[in-house]
N, C-alpha and C. Protein backbone atom coordinates (compact mmCIF):
# COMPACT_ATOMS: atom_id res chain seq x y z
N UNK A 1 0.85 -1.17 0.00
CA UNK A 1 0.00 0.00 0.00
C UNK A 1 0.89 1.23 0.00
N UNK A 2 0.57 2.44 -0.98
CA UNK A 2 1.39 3.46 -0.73
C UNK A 2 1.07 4.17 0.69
N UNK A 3 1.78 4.87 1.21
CA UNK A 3 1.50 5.65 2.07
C UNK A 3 0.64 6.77 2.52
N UNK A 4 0.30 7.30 1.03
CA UNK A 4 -0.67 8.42 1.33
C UNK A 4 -1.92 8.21 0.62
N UNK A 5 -2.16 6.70 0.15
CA UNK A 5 -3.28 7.00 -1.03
C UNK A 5 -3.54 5.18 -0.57
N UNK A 6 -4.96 5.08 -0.66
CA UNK A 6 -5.63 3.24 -1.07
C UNK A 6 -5.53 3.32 -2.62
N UNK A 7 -5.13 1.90 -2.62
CA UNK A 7 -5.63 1.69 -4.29
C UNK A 7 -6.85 0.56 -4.60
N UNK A 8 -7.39 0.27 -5.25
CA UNK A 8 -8.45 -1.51 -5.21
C UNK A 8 -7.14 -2.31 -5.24
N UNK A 9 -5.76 -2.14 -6.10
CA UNK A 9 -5.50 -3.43 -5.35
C UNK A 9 -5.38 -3.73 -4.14
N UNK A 10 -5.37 -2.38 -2.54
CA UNK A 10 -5.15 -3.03 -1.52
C UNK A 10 -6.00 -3.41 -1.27
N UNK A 11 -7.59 -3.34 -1.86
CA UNK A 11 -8.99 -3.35 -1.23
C UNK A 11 -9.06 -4.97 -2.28
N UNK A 12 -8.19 -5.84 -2.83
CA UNK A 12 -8.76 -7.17 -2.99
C UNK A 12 -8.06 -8.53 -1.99
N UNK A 13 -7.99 -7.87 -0.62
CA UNK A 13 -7.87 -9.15 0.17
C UNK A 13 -8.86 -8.80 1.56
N UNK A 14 -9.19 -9.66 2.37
CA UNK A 14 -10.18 -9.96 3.12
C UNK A 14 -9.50 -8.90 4.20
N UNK A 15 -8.52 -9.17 4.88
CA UNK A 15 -8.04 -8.23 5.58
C UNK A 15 -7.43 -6.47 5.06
N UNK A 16 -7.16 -6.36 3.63
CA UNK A 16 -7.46 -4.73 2.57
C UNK A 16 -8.48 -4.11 3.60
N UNK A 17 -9.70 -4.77 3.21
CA UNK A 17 -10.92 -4.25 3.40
C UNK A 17 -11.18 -4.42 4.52
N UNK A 18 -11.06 -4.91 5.63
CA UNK A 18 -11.20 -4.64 6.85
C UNK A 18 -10.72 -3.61 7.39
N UNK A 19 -9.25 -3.47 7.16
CA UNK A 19 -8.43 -2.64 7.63
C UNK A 19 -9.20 -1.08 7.14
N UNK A 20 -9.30 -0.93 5.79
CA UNK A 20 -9.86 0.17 5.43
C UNK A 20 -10.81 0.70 6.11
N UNK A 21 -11.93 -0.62 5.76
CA UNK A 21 -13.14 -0.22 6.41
C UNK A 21 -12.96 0.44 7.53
N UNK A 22 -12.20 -0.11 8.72
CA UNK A 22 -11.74 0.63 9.90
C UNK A 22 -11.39 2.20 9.81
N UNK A 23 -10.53 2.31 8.71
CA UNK A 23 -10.10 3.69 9.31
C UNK A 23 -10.82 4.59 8.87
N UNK A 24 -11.68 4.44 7.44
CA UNK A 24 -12.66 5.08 6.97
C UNK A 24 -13.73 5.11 8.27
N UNK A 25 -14.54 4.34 8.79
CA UNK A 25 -15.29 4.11 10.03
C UNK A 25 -14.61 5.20 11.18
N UNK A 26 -13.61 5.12 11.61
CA UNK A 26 -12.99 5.88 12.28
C UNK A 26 -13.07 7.18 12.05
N UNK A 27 -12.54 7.67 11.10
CA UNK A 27 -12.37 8.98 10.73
C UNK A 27 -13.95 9.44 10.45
N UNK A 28 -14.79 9.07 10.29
CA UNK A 28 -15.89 9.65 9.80
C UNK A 28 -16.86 9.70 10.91
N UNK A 29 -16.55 8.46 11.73
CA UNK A 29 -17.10 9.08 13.52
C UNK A 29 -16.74 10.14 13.95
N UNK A 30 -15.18 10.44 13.67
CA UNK A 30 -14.69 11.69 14.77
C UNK A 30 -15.31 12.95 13.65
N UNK A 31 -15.40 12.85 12.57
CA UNK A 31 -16.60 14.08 11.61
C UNK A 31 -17.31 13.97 12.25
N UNK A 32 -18.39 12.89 12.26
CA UNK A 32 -19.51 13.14 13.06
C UNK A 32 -19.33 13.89 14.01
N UNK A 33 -18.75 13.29 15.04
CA UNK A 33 -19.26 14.05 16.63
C UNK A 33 -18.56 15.82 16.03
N UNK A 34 -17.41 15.65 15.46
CA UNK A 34 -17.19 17.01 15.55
C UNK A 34 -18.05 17.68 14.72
N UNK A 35 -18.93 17.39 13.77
CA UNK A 35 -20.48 18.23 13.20
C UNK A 35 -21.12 18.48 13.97
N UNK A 36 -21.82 17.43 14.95
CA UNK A 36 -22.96 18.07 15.71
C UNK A 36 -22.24 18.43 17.02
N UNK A 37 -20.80 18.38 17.42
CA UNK A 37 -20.96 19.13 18.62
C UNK A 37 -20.89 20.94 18.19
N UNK A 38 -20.12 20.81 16.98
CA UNK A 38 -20.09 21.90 16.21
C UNK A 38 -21.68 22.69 16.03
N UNK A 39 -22.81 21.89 15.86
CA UNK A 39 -24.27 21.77 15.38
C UNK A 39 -24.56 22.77 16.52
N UNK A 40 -24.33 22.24 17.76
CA UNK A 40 -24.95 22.44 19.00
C UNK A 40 -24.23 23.93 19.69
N UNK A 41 -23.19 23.86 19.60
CA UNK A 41 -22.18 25.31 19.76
C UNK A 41 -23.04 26.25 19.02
N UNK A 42 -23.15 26.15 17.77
CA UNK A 42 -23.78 27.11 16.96
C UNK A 42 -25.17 27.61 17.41
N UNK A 43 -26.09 26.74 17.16
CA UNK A 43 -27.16 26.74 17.98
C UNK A 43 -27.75 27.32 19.23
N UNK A 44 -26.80 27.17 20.34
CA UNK A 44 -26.55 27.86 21.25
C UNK A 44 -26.02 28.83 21.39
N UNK A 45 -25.03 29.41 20.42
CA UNK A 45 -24.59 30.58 20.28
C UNK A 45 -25.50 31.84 19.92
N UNK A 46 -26.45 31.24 18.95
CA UNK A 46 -27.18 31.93 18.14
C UNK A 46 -28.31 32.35 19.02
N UNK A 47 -28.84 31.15 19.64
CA UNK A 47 -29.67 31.35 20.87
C UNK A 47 -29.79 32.71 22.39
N UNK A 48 -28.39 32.51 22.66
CA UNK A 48 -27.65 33.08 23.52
C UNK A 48 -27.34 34.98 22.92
N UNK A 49 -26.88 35.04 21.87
CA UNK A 49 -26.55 36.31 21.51
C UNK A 49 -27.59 36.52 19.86
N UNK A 50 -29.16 36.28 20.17
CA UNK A 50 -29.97 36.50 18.91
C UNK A 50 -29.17 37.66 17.73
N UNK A 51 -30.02 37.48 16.25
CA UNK A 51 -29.66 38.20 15.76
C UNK A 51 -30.65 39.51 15.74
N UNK A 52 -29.98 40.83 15.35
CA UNK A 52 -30.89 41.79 15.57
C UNK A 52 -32.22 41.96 15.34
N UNK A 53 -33.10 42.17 15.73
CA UNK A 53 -34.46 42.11 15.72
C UNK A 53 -35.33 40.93 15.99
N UNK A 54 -34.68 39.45 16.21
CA UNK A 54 -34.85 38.09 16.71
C UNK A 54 -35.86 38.02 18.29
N UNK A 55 -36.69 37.79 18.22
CA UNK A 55 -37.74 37.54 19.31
C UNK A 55 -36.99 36.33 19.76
N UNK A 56 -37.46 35.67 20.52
CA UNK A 56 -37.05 34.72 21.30
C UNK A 56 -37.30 33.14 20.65
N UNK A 57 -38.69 33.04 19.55
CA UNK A 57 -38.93 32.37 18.89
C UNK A 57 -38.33 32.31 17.76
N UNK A 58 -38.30 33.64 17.14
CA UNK A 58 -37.59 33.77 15.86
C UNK A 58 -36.01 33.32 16.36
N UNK A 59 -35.33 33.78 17.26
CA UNK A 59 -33.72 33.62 17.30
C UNK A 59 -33.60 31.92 17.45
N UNK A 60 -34.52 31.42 18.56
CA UNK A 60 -34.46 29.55 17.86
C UNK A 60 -34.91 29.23 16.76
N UNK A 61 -35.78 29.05 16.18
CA UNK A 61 -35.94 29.24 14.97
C UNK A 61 -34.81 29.34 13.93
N UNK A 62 -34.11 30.52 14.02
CA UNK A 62 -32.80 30.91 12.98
C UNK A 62 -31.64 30.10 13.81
N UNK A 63 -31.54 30.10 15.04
CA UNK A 63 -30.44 28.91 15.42
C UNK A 63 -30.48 27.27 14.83
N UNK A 64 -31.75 27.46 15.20
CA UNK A 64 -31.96 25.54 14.25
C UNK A 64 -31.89 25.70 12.90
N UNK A 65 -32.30 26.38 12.01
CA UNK A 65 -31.89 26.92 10.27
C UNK A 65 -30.59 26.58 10.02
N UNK A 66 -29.41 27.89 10.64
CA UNK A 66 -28.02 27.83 10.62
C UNK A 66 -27.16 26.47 10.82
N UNK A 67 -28.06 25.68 12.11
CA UNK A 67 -27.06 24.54 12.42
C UNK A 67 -27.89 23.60 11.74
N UNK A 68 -28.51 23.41 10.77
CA UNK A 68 -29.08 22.39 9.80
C UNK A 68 -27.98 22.01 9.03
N UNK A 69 -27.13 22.70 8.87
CA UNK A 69 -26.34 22.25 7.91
C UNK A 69 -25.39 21.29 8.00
N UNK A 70 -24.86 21.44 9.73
CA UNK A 70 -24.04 20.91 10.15
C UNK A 70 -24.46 19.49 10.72
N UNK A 71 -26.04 19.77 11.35
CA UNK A 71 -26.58 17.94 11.81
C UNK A 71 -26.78 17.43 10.41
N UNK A 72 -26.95 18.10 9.18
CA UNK A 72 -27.10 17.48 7.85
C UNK A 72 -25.48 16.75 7.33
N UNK A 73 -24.44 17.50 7.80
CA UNK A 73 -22.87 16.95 7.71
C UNK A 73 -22.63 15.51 8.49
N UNK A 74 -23.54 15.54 9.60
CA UNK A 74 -23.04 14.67 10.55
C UNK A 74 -23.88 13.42 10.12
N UNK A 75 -25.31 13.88 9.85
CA UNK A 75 -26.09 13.00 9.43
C UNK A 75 -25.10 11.96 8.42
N UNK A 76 -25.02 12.66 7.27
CA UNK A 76 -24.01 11.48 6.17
C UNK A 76 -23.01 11.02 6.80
N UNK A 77 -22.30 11.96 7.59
CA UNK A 77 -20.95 10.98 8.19
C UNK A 77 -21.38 10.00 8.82
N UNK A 78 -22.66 9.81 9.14
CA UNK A 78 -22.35 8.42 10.27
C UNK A 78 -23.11 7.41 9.04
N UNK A 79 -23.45 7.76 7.80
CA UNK A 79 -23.84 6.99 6.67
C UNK A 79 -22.62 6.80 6.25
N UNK A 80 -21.84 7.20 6.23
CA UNK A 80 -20.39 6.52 5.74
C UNK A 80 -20.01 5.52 6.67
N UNK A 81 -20.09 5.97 8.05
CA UNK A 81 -19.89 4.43 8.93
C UNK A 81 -20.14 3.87 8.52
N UNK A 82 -21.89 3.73 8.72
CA UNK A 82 -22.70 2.77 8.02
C UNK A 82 -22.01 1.97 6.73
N UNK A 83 -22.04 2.66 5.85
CA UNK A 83 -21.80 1.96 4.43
C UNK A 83 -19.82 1.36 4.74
N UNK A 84 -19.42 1.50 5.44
CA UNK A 84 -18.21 0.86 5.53
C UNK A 84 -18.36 0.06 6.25
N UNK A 85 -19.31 -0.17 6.42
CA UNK A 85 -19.53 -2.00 7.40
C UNK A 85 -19.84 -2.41 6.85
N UNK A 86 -21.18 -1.98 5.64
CA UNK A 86 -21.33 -2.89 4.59
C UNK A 86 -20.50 -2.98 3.74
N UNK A 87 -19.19 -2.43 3.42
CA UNK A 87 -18.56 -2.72 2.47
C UNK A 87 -17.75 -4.31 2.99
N UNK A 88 -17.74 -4.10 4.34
CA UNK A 88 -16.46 -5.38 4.59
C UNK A 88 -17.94 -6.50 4.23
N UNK A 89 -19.13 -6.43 4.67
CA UNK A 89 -20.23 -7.47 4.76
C UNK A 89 -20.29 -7.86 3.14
N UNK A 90 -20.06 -7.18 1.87
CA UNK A 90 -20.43 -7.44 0.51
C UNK A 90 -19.32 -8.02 0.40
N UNK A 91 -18.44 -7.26 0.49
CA UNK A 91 -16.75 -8.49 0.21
C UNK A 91 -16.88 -9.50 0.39
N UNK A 92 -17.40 -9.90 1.94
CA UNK A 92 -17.21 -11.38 2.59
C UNK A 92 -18.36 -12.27 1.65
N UNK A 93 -19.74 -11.19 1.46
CA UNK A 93 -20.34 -12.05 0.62
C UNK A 93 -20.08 -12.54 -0.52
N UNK A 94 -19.55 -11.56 -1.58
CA UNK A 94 -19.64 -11.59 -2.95
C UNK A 94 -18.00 -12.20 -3.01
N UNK A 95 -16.93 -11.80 -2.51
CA UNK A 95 -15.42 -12.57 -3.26
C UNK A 95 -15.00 -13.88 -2.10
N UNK A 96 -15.76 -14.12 -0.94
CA UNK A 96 -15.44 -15.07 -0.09
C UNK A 96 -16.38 -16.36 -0.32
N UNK A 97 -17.66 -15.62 0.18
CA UNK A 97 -18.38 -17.11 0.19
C UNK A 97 -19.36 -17.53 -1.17
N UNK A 98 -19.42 -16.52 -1.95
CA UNK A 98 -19.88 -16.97 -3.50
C UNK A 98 -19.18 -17.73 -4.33
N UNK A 99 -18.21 -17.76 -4.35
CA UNK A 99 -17.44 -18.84 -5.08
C UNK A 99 -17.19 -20.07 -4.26
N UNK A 100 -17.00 -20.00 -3.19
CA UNK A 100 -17.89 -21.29 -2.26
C UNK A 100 -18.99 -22.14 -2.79
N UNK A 101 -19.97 -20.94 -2.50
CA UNK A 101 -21.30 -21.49 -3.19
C UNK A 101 -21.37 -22.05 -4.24
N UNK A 102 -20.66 -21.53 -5.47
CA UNK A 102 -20.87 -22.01 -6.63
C UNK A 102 -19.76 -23.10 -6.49
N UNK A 103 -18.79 -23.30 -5.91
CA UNK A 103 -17.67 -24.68 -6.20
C UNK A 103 -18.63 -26.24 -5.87
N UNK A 104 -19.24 -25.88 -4.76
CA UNK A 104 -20.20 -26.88 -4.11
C UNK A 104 -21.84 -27.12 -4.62
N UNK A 105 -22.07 -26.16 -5.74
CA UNK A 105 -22.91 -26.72 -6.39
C UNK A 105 -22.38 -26.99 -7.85
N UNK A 106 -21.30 -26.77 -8.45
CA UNK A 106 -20.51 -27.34 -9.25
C UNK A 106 -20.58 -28.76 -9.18
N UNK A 107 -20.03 -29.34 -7.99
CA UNK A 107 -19.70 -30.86 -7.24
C UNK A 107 -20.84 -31.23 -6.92
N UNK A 108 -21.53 -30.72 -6.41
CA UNK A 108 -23.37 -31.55 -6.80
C UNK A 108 -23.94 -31.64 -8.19
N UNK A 109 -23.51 -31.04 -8.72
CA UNK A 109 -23.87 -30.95 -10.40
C UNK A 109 -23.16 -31.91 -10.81
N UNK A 110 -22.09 -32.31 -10.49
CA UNK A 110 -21.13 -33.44 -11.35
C UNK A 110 -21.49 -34.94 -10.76
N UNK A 111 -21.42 -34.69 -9.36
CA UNK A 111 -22.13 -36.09 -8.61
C UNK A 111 -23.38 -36.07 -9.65
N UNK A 112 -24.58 -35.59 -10.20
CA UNK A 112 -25.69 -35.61 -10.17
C UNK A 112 -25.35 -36.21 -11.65
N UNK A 113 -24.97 -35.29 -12.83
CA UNK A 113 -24.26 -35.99 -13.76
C UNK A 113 -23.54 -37.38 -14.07
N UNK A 114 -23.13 -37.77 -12.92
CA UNK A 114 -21.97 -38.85 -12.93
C UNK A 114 -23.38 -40.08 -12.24
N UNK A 115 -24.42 -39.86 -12.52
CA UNK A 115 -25.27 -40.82 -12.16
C UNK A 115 -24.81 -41.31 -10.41
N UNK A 116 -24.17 -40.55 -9.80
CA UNK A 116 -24.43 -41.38 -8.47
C UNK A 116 -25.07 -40.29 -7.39
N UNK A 117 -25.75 -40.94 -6.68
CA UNK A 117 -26.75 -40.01 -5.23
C UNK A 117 -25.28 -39.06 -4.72
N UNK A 118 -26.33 -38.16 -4.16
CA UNK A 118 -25.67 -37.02 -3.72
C UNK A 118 -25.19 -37.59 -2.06
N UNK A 119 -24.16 -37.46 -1.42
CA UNK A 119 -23.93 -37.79 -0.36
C UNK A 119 -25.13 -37.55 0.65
N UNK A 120 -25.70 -38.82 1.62
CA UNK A 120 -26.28 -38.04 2.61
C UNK A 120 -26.72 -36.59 3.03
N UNK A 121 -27.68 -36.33 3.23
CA UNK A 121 -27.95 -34.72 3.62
C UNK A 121 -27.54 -33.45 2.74
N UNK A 122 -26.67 -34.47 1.70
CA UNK A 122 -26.61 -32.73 0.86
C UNK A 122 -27.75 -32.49 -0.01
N UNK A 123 -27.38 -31.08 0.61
CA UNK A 123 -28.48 -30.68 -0.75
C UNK A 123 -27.90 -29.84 -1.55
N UNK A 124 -28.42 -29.20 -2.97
CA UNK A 124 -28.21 -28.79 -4.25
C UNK A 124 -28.08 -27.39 -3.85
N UNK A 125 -29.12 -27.07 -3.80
CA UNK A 125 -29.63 -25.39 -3.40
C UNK A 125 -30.30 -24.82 -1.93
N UNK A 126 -29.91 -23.79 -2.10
CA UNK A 126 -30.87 -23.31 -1.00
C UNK A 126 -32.11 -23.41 -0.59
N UNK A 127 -32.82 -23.20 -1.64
CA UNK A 127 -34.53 -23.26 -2.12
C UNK A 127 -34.65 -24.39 -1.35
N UNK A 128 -34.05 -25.86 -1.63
CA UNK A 128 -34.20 -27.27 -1.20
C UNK A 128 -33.61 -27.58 -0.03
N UNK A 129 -32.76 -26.71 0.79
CA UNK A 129 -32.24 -26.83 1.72
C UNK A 129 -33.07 -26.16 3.31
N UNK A 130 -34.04 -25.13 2.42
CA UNK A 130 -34.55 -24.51 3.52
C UNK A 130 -36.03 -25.57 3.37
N UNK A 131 -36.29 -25.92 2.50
CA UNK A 131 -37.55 -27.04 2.23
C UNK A 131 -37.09 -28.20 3.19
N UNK A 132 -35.82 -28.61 3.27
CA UNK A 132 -35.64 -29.52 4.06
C UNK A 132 -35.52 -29.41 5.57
N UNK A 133 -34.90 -28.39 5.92
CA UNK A 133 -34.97 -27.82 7.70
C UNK A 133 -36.35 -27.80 7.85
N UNK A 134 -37.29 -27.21 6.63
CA UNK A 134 -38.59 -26.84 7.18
C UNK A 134 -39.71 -28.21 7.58
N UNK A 135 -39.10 -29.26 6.94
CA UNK A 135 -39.72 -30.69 6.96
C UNK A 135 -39.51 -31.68 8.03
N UNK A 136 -38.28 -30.96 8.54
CA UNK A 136 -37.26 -31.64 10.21
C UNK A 136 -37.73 -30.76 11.03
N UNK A 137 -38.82 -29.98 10.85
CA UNK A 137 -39.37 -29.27 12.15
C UNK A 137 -40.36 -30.08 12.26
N UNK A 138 -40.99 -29.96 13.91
CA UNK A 138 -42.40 -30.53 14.27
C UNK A 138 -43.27 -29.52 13.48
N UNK A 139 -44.64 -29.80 13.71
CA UNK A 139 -45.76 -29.00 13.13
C UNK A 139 -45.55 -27.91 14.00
N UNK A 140 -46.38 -26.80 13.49
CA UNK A 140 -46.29 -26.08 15.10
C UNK A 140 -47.71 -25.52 14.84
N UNK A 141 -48.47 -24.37 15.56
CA UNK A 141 -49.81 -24.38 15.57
C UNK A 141 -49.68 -22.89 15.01
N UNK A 142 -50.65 -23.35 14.13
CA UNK A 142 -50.77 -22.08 13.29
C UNK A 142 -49.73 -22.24 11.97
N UNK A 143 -49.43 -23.32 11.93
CA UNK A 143 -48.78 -23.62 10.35
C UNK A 143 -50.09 -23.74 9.15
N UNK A 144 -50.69 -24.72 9.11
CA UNK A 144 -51.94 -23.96 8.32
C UNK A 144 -53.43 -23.36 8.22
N UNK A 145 -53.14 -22.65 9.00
CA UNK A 145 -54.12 -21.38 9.16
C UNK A 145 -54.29 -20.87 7.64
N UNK A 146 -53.95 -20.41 6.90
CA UNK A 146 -53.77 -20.36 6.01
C UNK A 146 -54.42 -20.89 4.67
N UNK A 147 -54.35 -22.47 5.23
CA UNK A 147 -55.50 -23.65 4.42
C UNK A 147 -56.89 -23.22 4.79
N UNK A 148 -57.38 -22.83 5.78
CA UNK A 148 -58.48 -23.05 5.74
C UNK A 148 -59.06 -21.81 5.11
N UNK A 149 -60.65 -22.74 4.59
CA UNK A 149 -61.25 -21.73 3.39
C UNK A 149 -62.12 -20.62 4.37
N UNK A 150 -62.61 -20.20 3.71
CA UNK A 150 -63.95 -19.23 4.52
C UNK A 150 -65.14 -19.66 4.43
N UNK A 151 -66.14 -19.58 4.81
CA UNK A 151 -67.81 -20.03 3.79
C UNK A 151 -67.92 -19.08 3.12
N UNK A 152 -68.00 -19.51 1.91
CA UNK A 152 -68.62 -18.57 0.18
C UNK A 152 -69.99 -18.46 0.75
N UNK A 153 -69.71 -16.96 0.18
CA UNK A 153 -70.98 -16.20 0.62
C UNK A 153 -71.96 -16.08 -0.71
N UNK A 154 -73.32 -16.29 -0.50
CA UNK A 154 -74.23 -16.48 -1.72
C UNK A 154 -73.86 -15.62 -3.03
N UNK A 155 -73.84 -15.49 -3.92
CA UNK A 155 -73.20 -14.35 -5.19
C UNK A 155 -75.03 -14.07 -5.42
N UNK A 156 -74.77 -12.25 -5.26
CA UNK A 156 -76.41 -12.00 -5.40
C UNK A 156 -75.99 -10.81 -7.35
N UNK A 157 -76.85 -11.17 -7.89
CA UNK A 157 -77.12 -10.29 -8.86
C UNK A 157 -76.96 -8.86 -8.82
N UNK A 158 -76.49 -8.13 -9.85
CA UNK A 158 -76.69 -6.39 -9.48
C UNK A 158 -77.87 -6.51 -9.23
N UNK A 159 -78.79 -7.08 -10.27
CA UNK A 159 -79.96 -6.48 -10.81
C UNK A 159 -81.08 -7.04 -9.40
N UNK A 160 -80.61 -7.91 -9.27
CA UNK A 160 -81.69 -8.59 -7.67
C UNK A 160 -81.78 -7.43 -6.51
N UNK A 161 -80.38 -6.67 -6.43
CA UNK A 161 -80.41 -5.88 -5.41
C UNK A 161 -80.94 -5.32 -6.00
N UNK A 162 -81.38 -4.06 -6.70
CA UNK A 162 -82.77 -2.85 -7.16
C UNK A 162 -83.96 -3.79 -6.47
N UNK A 163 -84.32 -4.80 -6.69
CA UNK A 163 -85.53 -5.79 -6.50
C UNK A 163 -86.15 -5.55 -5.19
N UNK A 164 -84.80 -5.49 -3.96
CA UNK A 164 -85.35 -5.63 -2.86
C UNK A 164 -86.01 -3.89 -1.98
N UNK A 165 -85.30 -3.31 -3.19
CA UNK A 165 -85.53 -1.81 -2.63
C UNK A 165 -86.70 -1.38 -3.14
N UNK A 166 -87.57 -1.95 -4.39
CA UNK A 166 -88.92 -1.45 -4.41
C UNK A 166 -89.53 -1.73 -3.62
């Protein structure tokens, strides 16, 4: 890694992107707090020494205006936290355990091809894997609620209803 700059190549190993993620995370907390303590200084300042002609309503009022800008700074900085946790969470998904996924349904595809049963308990896909946990559960109550119908209610004519109102 150079010293003053990331590149993607440091961001293509599992620990790149951790590390990053960290200091990006880091640095954009200490923005944060320093926006809104900044937010709140202001605010209070403005409060404290109104501007000329400022009623007491109007000078909060224009204190919360002025420091909008700054809980609006802080606001995104802690969306950058945010999104740098998901960056290490998409890595781990998309360059760690997806090619996982696909090696091991590769090798179920070739077992399946090669005419012989799939080892014990494996399964292919997900779809069939969560079908199968769901089949190794007991019943439980209120599983089909769902099945049951309603009573069909008689189907009355437009024209029958006018009938009953003469």
């Amino acid at each position: 890694m150079s010293a003053d700059r990331w590149t993607s190549d440091n961001l293509l190993s599992e620990q790149g992107v951790k590390t990053y993620s960290a200091q990006v995370r880091e640095l954009f907390r200490r923005y944060a707090d320093d926006f809104e303590k900044l937010a709140r200084e202001v605010r209070d300042d403005l409060v404290a020494d109104p501007i000329d002609g400022d009623g007491r309503i109007a000078a909060h009022f224009h204190a919360w205006q002025v420091s909008s800008a700054l809980r609006d700074m802080a606001k995104h900085a802690r969306a950058i936290v945010a999104a740098g946790k998901g960056l290490e969470g998409d890595y781990r998904r998309v360059c760690i355990e997806l090619p996982k996924k696909r090696a091991a349904k590769a090798a179920a595809k070739e077992l399946q091809k090669a005419g012989r049963p799939l080892p014990a308990g494996t399964v292919p896909n997900d779809v069939a894997a969560a079908a199968a946990r769901r089949a190794m559960l007991p019943a439980q109550p209120g599983d089909h609620d769902d099945e049951q119908t309603t009573p069909a209610r008689p189907v009355t004519p437009w024209a029958d209803l006018f009938k009953e109102a003469r």
